[in-house]
Protein backbone atom coordinates (compact mmCIF):
# COMPACT_ATOMS: atom_id res chain seq x y z
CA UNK A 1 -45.44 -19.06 18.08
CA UNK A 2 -47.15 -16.78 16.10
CA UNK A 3 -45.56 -14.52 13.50
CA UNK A 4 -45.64 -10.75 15.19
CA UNK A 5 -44.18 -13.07 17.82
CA UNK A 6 -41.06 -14.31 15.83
CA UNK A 7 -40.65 -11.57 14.38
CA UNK A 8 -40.22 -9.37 17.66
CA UNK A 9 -38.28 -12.48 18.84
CA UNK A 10 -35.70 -11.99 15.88
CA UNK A 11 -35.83 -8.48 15.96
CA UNK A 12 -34.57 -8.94 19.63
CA UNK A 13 -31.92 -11.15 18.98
CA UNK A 14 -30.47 -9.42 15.89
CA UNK A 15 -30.24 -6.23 17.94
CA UNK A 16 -28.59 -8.21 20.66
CA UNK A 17 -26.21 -9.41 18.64
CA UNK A 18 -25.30 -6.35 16.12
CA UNK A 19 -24.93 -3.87 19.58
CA UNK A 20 -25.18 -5.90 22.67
CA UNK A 21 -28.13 -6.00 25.20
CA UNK A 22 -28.17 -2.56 26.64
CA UNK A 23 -29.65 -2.00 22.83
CA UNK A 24 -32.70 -4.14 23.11
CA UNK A 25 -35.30 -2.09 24.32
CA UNK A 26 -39.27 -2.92 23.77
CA UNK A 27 -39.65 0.51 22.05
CA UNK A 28 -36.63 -0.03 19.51
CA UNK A 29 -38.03 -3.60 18.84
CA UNK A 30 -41.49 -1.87 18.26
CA UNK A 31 -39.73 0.49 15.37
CA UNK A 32 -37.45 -2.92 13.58
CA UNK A 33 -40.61 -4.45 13.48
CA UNK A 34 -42.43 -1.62 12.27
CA UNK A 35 -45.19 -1.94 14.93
CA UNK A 36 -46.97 0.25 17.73
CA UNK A 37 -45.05 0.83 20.81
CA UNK A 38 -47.53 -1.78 22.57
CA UNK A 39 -47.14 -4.55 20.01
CA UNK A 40 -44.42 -6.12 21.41
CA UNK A 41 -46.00 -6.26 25.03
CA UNK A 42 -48.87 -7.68 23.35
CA UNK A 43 -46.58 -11.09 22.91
CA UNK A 44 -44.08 -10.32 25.79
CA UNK A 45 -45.34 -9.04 29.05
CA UNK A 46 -41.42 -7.67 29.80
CA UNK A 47 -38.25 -7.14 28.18
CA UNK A 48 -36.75 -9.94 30.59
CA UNK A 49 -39.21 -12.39 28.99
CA UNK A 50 -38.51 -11.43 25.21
CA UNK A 51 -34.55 -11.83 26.47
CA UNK A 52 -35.31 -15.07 28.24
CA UNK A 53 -37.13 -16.23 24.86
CA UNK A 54 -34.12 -15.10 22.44
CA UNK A 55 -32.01 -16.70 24.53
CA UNK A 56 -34.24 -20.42 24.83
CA UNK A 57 -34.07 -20.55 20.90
CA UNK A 58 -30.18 -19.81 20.50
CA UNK A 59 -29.27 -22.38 23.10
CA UNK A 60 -31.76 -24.52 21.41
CA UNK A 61 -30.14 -23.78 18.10
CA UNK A 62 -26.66 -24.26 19.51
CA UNK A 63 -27.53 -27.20 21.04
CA UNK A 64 -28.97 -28.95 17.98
CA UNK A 65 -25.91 -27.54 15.91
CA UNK A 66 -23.95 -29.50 17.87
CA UNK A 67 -25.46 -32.57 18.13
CA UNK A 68 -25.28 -32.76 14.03
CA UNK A 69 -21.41 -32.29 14.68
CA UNK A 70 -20.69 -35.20 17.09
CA UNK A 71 -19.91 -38.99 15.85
CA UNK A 72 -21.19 -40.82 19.04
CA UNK A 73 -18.30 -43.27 17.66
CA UNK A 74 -15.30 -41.18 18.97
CA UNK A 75 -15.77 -39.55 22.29
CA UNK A 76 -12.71 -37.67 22.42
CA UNK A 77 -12.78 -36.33 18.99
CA UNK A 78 -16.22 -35.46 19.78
CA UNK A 79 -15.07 -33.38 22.80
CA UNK A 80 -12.78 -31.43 20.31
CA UNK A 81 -15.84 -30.64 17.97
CA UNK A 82 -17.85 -29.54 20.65
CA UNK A 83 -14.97 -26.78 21.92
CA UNK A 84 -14.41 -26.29 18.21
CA UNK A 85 -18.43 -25.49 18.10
CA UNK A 86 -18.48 -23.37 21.29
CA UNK A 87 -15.29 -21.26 20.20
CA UNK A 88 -17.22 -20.52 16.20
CA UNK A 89 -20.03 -19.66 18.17
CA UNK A 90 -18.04 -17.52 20.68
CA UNK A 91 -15.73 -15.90 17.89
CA UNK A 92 -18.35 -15.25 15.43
CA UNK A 93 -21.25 -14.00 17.57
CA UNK A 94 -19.77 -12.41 21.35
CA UNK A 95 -22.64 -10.80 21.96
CA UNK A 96 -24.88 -13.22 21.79
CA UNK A 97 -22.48 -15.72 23.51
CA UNK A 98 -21.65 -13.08 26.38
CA UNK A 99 -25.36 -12.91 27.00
CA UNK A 100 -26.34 -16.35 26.89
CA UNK A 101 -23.32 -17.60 28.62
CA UNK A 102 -21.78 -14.91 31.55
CA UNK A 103 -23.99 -12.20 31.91
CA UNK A 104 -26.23 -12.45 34.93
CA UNK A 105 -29.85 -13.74 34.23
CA UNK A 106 -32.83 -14.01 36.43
CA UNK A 107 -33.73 -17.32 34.69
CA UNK A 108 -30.12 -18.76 33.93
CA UNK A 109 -29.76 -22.52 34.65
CA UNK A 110 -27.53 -22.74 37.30
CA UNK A 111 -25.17 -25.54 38.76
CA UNK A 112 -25.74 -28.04 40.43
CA UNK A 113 -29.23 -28.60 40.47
CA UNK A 114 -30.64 -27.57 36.68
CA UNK A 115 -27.24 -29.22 35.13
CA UNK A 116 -27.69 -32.07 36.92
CA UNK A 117 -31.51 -32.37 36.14
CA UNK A 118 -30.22 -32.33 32.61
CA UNK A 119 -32.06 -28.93 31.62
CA UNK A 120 -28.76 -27.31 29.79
CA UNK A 121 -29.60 -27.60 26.14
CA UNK A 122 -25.69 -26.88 25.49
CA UNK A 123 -24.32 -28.37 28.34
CA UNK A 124 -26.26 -31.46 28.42
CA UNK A 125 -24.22 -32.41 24.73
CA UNK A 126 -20.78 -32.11 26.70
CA UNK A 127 -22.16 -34.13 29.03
CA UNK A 128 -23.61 -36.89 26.32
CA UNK A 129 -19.86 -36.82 25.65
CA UNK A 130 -18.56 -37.41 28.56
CA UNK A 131 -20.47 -40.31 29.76
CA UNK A 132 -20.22 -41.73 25.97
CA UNK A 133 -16.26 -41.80 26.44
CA UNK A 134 -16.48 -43.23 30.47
CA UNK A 135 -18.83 -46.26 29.30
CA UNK A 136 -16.38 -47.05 26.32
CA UNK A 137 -13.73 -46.96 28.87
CA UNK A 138 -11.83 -43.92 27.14
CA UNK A 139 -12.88 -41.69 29.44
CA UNK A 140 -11.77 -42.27 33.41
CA UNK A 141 -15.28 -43.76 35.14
CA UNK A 142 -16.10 -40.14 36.82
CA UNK A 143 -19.45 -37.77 37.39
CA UNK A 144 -20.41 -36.49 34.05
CA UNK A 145 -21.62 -33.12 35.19
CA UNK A 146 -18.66 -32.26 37.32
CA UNK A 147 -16.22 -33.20 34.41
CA UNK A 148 -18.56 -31.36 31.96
CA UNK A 149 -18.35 -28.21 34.30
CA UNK A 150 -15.09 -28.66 34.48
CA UNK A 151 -14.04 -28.38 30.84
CA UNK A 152 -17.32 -25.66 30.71
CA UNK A 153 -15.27 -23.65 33.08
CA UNK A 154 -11.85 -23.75 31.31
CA UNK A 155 -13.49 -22.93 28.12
CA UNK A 156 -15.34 -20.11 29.00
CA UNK A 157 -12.87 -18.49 31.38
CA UNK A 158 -10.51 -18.82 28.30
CA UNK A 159 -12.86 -17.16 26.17
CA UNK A 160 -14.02 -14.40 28.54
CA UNK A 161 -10.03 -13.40 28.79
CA UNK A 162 -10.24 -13.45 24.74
CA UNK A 163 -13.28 -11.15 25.08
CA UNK A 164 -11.78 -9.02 27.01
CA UNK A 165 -8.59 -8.58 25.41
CA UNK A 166 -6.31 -10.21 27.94
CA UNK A 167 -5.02 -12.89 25.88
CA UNK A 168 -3.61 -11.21 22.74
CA UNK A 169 -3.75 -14.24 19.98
CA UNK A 170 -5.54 -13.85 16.90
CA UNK A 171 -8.11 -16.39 16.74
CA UNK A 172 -6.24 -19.12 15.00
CA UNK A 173 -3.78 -19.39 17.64
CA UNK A 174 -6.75 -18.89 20.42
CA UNK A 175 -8.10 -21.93 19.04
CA UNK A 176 -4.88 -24.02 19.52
CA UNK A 177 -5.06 -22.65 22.98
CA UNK A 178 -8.38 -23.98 23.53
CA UNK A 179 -7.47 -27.05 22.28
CA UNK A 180 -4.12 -27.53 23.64
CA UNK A 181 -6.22 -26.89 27.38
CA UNK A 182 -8.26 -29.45 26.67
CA UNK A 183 -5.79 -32.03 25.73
CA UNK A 184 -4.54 -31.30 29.15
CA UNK A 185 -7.57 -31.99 31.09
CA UNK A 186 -7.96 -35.17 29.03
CA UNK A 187 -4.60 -36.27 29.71
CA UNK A 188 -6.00 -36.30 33.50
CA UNK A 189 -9.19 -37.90 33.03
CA UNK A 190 -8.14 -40.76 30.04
CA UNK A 191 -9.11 -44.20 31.12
């Protein structure tokens, strides 16, 4: 990637994230970056694309975030650090998370095909998880994906509640939540 090109790309995503994506528009990229109107179509041929680009790096970035975070040796404490991930990255950045995550995308990976063809950077960690804990035999022998979109769903219907102010913890005690949730699908699917 060239660097007029990163630098539009992170011009994008800080804007996204500071005021949401109704703010990210190619002419307001054009004056962050301190370049012609045309510039950024010069590395973009749309907005959609730049969007689609932000949001490839982030899950990316996410992705490889968690990865660092999880043992291998300890499936089920590894399913805890990857809803203690997702909630850090959903407390500390909802913008960028709403986007990436619930807002309607013309190139969002959708279920079941591009889960189960493995091309969710984020996902595809849950899932390493998953089938980690069923061959160790802590984990009830199951289909990866469905359990993954399982505990995907939970999570991010819990958070999207939190977003929009219908569940009225401060984040601490959201947390718990979370985790408490989890524990309960666990309890279900423990070998």
């Amino acid at each position: 990637m060239t660097e007029t090109r990163a630098t539009i790309a992170a011009a994008a995503r800080r804007i996204l994230e500071d005021e949401g994506v109704a703010a990210v528009t190619m002419r307001r990229i054009a004056t962050e970056c301190g370049v012609s109107a045309m510039t950024p179509y010069w590395h973009f041929p749309n907005r959609e694309t730049l969007l689609e680009q932000v949001c490839q790096e982030a899950f990316d970035e996410v992705a490889a975030g968690w990865r660092q975070r999880t043992t291998k040796q300890d499936p089920l404490a590894d399913l805890h650090a990857t809803t203690d991930l997702l909630l850090d990255f959903a407390l500390h950045r909802p913008r960028l998370y709403d986007y990436l995550f619930t807002a309607p995308r013309p190139a969002a990976r959708r279920y079941p095909d591009d889960f189960a063809a493995g091309d969710s950077p984020t996902l595809n960690v849950l899932i390493e998880a998953l089938r980690n804990g069923m061959r160790r035999g802590v984990l009830r022998d199951d289909d990866p994906v469905g359990v993954a979109l399982t505990l995907a769903a939970q999570l991010h219907g819990l958070i999207a509640l939190h977003h929009g102010g219908r569940i009225g913890l401060p984040d601490d005690e959201f947390r718990a939540l979370c985790h408490r949730n989890l524990e309960r699908i666990l309890d279900g699917i423990t070998g």
